[in-house]
N, C-alpha and C. Protein backbone atom coordinates (compact mmCIF):
# COMPACT_ATOMS: atom_id res chain seq x y z
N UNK A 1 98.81 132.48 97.67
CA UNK A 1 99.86 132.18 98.61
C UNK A 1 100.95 133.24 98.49
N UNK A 2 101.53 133.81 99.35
CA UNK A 2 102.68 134.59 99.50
C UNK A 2 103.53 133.99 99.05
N UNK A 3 104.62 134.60 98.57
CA UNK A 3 106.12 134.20 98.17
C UNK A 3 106.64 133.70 99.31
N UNK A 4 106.42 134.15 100.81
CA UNK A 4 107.15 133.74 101.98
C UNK A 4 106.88 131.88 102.27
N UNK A 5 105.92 131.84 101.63
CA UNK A 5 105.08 129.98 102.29
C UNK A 5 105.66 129.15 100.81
N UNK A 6 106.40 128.44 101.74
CA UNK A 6 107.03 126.82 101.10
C UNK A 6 106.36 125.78 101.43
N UNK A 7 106.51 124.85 100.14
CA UNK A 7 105.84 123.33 100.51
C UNK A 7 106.03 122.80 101.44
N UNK A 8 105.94 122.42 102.15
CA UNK A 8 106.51 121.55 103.04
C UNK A 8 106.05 120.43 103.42
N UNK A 9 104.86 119.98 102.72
CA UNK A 9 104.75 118.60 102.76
C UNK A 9 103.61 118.35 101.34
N UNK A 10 103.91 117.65 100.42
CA UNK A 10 103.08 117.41 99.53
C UNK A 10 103.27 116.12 98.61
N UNK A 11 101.76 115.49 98.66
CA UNK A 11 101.64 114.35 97.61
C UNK A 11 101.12 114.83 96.72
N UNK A 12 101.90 114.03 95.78
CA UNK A 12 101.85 113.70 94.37
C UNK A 12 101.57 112.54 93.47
N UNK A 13 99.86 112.64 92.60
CA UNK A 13 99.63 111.51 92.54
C UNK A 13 99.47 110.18 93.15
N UNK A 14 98.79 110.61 94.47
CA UNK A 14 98.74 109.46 95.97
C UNK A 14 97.38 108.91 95.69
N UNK A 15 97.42 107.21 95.45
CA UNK A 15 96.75 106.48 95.58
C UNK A 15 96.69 105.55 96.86
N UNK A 16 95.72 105.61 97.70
CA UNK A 16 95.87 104.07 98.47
C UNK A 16 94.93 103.45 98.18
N UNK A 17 95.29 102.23 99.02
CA UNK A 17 94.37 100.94 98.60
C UNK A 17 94.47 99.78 99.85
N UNK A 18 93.29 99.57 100.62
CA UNK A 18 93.30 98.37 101.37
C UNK A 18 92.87 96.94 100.91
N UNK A 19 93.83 96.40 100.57
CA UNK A 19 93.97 95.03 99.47
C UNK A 19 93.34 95.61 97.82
N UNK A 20 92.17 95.26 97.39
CA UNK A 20 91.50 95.85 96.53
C UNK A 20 90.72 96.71 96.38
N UNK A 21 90.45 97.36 97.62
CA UNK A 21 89.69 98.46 97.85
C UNK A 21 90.70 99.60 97.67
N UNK A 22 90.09 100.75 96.85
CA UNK A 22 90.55 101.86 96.54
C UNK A 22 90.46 102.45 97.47
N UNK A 23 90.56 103.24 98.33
CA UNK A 23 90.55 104.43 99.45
C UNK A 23 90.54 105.90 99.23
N UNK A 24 91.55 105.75 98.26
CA UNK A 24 91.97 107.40 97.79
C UNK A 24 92.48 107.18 96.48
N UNK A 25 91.94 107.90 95.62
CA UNK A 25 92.71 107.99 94.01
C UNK A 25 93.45 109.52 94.13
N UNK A 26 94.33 108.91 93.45
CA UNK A 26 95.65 110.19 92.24
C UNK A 26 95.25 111.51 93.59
N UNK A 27 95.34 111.86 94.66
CA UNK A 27 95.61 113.07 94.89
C UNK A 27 96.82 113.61 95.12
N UNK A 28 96.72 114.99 94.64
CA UNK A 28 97.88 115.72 94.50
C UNK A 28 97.76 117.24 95.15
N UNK A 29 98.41 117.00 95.98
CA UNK A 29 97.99 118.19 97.44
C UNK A 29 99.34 118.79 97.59
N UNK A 30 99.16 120.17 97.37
CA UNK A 30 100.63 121.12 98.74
C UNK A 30 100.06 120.96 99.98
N UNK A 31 101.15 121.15 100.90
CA UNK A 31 100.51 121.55 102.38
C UNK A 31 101.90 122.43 102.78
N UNK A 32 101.32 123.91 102.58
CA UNK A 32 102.47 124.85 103.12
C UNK A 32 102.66 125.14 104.22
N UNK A 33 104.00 125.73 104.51
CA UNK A 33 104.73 126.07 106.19
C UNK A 33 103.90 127.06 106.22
N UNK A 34 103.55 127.08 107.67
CA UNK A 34 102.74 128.28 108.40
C UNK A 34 100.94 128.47 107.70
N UNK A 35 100.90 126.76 107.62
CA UNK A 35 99.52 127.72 106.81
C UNK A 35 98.51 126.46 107.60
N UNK A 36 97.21 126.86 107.73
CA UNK A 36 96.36 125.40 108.22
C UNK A 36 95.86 124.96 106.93
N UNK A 37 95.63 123.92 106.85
CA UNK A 37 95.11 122.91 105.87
C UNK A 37 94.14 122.56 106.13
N UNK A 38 92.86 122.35 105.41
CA UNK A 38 91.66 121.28 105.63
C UNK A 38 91.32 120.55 104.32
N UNK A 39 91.17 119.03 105.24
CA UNK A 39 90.72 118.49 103.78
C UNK A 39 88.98 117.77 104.57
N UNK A 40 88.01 118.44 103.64
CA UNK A 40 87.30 117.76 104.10
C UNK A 40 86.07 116.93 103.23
N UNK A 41 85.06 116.25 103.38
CA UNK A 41 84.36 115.33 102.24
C UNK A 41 83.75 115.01 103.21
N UNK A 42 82.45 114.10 102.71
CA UNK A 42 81.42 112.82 103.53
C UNK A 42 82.43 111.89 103.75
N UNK A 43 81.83 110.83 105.06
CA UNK A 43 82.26 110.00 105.87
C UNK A 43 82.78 108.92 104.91
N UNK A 44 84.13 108.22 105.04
CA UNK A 44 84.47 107.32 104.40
C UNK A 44 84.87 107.63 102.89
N UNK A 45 85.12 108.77 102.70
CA UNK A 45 86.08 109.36 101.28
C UNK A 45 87.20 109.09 101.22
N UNK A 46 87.79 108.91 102.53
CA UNK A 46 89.84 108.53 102.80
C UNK A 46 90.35 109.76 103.25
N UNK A 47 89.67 110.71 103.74
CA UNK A 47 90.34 111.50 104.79
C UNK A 47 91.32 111.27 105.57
N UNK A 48 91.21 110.37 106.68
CA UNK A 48 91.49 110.04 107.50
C UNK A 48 92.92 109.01 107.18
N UNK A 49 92.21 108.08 106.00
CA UNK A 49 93.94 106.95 105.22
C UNK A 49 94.58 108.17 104.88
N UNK A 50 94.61 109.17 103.93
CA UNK A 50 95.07 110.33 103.31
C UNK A 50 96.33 110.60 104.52
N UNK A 51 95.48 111.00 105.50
CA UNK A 51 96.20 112.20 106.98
C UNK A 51 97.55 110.76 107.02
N UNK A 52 96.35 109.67 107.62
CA UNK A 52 98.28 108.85 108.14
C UNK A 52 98.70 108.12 107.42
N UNK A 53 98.68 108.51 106.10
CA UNK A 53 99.97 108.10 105.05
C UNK A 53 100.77 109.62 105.11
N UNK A 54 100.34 110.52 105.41
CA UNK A 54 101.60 111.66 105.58
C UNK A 54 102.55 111.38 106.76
N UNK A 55 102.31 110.58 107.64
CA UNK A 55 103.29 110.16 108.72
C UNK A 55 103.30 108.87 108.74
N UNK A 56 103.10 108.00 107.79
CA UNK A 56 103.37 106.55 107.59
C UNK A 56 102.88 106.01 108.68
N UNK A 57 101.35 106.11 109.31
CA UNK A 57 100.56 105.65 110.05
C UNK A 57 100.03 104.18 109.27
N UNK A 58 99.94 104.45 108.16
CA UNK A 58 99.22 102.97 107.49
C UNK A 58 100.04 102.03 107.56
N UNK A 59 101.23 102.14 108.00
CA UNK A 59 102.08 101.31 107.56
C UNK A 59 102.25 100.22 108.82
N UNK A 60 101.43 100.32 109.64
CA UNK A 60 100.99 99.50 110.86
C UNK A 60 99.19 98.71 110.24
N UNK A 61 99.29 98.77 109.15
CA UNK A 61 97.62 98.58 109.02
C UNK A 61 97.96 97.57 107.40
N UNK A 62 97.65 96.04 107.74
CA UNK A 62 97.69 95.29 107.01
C UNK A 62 97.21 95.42 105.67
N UNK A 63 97.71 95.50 104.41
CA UNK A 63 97.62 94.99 102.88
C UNK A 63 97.34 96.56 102.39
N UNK A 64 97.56 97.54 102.98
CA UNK A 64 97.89 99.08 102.74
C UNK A 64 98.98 98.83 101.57
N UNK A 65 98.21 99.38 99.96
CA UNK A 65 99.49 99.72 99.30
C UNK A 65 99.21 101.45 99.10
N UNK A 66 100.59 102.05 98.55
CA UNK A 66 100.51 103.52 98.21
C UNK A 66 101.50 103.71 97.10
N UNK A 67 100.24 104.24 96.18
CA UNK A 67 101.41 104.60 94.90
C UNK A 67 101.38 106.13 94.45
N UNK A 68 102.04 106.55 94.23
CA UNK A 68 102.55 108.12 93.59
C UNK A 68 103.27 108.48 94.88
N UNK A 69 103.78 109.48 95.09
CA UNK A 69 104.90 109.95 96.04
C UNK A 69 104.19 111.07 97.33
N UNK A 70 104.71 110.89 98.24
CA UNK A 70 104.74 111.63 99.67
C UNK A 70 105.92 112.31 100.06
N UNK A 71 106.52 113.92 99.60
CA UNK A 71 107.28 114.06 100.08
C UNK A 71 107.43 115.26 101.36
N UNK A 72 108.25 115.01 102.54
CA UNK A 72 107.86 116.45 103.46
C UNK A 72 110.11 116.91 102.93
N UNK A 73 109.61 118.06 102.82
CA UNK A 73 111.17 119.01 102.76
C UNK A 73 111.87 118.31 101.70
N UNK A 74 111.29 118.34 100.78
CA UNK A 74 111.43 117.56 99.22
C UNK A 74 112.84 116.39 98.98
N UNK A 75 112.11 115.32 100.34
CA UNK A 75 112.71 114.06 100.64
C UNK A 75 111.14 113.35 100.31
N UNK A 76 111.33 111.87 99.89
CA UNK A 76 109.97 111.12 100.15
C UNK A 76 110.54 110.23 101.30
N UNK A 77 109.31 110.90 101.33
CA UNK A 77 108.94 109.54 103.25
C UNK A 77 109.09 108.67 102.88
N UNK A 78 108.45 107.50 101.57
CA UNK A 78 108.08 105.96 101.57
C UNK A 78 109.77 105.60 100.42
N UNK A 79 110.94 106.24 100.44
CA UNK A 79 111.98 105.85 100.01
C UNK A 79 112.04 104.92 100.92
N UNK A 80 112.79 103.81 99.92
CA UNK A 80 113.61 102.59 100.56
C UNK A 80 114.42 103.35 102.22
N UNK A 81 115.33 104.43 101.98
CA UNK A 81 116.05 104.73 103.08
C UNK A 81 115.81 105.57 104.16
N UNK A 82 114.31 106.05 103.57
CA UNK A 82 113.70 106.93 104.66
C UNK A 82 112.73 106.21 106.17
N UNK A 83 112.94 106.70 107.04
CA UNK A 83 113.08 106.52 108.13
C UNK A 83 112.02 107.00 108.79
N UNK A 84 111.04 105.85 109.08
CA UNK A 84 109.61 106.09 109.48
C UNK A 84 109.16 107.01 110.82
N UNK A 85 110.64 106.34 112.26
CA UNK A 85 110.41 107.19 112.81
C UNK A 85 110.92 108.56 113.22
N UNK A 86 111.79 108.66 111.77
CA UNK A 86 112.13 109.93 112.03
C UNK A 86 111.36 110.97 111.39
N UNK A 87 110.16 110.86 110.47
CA UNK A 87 109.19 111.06 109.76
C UNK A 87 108.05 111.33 110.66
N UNK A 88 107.86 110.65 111.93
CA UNK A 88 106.76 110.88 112.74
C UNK A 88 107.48 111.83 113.63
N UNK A 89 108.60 112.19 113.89
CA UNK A 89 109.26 112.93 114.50
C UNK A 89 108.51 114.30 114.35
N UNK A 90 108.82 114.77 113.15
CA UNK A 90 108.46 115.97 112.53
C UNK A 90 107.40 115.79 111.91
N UNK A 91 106.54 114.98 111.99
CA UNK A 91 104.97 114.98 111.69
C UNK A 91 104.16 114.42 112.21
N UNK A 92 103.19 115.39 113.76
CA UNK A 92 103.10 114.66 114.64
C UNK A 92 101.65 114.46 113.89
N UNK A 93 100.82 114.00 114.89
CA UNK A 93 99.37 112.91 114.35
C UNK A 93 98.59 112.99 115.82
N UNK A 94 97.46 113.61 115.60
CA UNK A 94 96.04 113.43 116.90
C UNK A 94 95.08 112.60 115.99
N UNK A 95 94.94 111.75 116.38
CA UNK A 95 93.40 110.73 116.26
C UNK A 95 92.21 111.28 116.12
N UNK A 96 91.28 110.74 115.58
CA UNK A 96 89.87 111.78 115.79
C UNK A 96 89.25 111.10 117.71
N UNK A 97 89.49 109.75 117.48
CA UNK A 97 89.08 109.62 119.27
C UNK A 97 90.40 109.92 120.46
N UNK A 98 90.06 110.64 121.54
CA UNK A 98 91.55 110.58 122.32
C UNK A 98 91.97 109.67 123.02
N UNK A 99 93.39 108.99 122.73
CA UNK A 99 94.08 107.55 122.85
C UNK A 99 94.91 108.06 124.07
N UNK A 100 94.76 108.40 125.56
CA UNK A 100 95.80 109.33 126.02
C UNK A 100 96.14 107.52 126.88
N UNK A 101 97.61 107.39 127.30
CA UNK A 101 98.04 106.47 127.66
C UNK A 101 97.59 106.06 129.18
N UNK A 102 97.40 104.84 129.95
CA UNK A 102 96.90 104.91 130.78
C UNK A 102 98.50 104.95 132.27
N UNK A 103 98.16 106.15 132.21
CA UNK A 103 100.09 107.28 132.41
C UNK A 103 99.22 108.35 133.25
N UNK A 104 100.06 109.38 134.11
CA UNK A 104 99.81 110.08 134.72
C UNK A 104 99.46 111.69 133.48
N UNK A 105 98.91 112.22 133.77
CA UNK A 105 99.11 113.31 132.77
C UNK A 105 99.87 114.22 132.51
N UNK A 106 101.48 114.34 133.36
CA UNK A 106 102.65 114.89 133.07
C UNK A 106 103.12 113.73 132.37
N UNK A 107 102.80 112.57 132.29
CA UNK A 107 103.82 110.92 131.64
C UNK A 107 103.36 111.17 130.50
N UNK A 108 101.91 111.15 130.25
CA UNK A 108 101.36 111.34 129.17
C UNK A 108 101.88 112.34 127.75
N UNK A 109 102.56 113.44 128.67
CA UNK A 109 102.92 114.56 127.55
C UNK A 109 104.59 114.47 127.51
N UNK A 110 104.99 114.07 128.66
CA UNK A 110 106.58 113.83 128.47
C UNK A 110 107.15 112.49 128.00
N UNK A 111 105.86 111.52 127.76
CA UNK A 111 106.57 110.30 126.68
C UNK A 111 107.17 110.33 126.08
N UNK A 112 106.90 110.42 124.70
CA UNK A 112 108.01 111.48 123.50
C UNK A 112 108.74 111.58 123.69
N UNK A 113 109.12 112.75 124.38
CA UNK A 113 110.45 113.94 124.58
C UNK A 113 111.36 112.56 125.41
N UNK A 114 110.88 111.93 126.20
CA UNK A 114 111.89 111.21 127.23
C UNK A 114 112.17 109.96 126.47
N UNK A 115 111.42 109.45 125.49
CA UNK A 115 111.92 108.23 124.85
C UNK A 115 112.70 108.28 123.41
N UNK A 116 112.87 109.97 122.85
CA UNK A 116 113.86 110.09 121.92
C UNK A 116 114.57 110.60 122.64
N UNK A 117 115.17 111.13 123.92
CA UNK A 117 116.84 111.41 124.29
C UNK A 117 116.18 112.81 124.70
N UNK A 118 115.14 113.61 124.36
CA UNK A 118 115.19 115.03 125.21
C UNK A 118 114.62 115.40 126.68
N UNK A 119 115.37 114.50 127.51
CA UNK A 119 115.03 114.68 128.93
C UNK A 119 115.52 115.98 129.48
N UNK A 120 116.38 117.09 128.63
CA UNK A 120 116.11 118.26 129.29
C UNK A 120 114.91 119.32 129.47
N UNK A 121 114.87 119.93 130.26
CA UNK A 121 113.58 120.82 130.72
C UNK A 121 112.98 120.37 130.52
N UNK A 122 112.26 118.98 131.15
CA UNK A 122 111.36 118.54 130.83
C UNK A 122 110.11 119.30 131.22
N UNK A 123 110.35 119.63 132.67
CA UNK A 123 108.52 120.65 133.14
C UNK A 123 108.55 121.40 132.00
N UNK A 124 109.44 122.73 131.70
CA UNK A 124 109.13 123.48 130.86
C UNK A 124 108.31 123.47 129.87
N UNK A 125 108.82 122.03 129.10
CA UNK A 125 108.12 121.46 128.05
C UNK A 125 107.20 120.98 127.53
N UNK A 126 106.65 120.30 129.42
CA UNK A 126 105.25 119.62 129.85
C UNK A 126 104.40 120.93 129.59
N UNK A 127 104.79 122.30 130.37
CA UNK A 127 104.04 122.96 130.68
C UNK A 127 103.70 123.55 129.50
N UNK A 128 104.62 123.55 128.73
CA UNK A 128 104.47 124.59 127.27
C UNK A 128 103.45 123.90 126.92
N UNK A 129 103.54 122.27 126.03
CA UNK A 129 102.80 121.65 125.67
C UNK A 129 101.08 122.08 125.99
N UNK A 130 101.18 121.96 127.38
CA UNK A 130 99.54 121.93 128.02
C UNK A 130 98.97 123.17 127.64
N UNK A 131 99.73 124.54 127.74
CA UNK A 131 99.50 125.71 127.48
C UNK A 131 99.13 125.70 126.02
N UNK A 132 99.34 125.24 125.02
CA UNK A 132 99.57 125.06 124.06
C UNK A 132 98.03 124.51 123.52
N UNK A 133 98.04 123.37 124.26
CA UNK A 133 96.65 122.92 124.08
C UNK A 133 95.08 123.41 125.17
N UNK A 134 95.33 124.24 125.18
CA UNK A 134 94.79 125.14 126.31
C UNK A 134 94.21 124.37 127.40
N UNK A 135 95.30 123.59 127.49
CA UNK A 135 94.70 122.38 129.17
C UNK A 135 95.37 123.30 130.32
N UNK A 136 96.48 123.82 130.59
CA UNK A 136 97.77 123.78 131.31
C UNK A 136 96.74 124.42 132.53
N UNK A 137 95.87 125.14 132.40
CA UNK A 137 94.90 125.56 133.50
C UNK A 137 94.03 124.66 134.44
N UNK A 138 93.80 123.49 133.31
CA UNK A 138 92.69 122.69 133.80
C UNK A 138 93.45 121.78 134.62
N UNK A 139 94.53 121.69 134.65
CA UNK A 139 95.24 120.43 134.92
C UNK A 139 96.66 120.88 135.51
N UNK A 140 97.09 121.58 136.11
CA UNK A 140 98.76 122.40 136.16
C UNK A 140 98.36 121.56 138.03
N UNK A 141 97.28 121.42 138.60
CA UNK A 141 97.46 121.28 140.29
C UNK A 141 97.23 119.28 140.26
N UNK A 142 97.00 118.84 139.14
CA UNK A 142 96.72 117.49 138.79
C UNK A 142 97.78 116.66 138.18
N UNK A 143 98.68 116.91 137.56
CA UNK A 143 99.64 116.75 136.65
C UNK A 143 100.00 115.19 136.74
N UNK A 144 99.73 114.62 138.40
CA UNK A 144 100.44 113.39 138.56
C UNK A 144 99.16 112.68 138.77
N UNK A 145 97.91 112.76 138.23
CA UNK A 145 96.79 111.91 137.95
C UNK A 145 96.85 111.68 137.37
N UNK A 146 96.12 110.03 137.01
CA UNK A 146 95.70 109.82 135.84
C UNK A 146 94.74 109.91 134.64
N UNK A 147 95.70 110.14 133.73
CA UNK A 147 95.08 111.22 132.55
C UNK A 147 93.69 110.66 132.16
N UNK A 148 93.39 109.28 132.04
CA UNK A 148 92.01 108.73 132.03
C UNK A 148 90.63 109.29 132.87
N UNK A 149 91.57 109.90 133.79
CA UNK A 149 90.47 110.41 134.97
C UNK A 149 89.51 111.98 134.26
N UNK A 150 90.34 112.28 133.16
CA UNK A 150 89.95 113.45 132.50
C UNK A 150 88.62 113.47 131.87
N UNK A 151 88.31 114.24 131.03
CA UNK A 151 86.67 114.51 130.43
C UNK A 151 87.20 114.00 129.20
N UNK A 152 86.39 113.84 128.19
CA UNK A 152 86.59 113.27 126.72
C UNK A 152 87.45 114.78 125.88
N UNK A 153 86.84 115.69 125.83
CA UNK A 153 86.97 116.99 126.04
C UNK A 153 88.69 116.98 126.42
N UNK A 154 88.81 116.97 127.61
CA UNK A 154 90.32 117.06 128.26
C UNK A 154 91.54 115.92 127.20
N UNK A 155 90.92 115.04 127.39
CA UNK A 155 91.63 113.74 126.82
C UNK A 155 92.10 114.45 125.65
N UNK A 156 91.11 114.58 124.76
CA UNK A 156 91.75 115.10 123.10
C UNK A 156 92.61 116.69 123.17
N UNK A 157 92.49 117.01 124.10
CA UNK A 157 93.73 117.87 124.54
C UNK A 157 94.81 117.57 124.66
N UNK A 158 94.85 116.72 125.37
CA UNK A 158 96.02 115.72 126.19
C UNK A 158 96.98 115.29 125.20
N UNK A 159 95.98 114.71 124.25
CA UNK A 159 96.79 114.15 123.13
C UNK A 159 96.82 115.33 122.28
N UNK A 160 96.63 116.27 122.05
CA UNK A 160 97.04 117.24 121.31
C UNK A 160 98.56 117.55 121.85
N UNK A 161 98.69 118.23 122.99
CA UNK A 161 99.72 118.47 124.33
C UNK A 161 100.31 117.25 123.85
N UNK A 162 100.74 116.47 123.55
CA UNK A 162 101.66 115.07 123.56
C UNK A 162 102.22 115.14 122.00
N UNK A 163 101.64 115.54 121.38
CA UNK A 163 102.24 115.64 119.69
C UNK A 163 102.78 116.86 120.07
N UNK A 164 102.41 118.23 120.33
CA UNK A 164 103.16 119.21 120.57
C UNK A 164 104.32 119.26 121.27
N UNK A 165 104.32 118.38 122.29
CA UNK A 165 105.61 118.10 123.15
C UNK A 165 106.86 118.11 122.32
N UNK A 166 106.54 117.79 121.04
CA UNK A 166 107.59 116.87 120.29
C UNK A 166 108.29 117.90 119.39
N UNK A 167 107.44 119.18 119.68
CA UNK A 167 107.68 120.25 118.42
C UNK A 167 107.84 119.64 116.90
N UNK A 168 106.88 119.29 116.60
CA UNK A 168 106.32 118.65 115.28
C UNK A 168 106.48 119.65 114.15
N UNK A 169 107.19 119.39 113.05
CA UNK A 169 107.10 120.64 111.86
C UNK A 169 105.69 120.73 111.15
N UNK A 170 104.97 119.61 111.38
CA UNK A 170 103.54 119.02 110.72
C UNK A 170 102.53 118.76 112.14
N UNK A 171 101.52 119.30 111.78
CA UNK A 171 100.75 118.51 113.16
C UNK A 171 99.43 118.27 111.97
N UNK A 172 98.90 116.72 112.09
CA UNK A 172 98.06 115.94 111.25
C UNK A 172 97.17 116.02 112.76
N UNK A 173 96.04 116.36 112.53
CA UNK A 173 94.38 116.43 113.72
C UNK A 173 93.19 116.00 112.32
N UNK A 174 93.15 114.49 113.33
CA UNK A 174 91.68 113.96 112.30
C UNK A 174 90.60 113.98 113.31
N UNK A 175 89.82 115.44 112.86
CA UNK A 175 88.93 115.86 113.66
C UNK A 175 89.23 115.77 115.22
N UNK A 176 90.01 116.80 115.29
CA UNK A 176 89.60 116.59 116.83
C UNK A 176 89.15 118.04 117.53
């Protein structure tokens, strides 16, 4: 690693567990700025629990405990005073299937941005997004269809384009 690349998001000693089921033992991972990450294993290793305990995704998912620490910008996420959705803010999350809302496909990518307070430039932002996820071609004369109407293919774009909207410091993609 270069001297230039900082942590910027890393567990320490991360266990989960769904009720008595183990999921993930003791891992202890960097994940540096500017760098891609892969974690990968056979089906059902805890990949996937791993990814959304870095954005406190489990924490919608009944009898989820997590022990050892998660911290991004050497704050922990799972502190008493830390602030879940300001944690998903800056660490956005794609699904491995695409969940795109049943929304037009400009609604779809300007959710986000319009339901935390950044209703400026919004096209700009739409458009960046799509560009971003190399849709903005497939879809720039469609924008006010609905995004369901898309290919499976398109969809997991879509939702790529929708975490990017948000300018995420983290972007978590379980397989997509």
């Amino acid at each position: 690693m270069t001297q230039t690349s900082e942590v910027l998001l890393q567990a320490n000693a991360v266990s989960i567990a769904y009720g008595d089921q183990l999921a993930v033992k003791t891992v202890t991972l960097p994940i540096y700025q500017h760098r891609i990450t892969s974690i990968i294993g056979p089906s059902g290793c805890g990949k996937s629990t791993l990814l959304r305990s870095f954005n406190r995704m489990n924490d919608f998912i009944d009898q989820v405990t997590l022990t050892g620490e998660i911290s991004f910008n050497d704050q922990n996420i799972y502190a008493p005073d830390a602030d879940p959705v300001a944690v998903r803010l800056n660490i956005g999350m794609v699904f491995q299937k695409p969940n795109p809302f049943p929304k037009t496909i400009y609604d779809n990518v300007a959710w986000a941005p319009k339901i935390n307070g950044l209703k400026d430039n919004m096209d700009d932002r739409v458009e960046q997004a799509l560009k971003q996820a190399a849709l903005w071609d497939e879809v720039k004369d469609r924008l006010h269809e609905s995004a369901l109407n898309l290919s499976g293919g398109q969809q997991q774009r879509l939702c790529i384009a929708r975490a990017l909207a948000m300018n995420p410091l983290v972007l978590l993609m379980d397989e997509p």
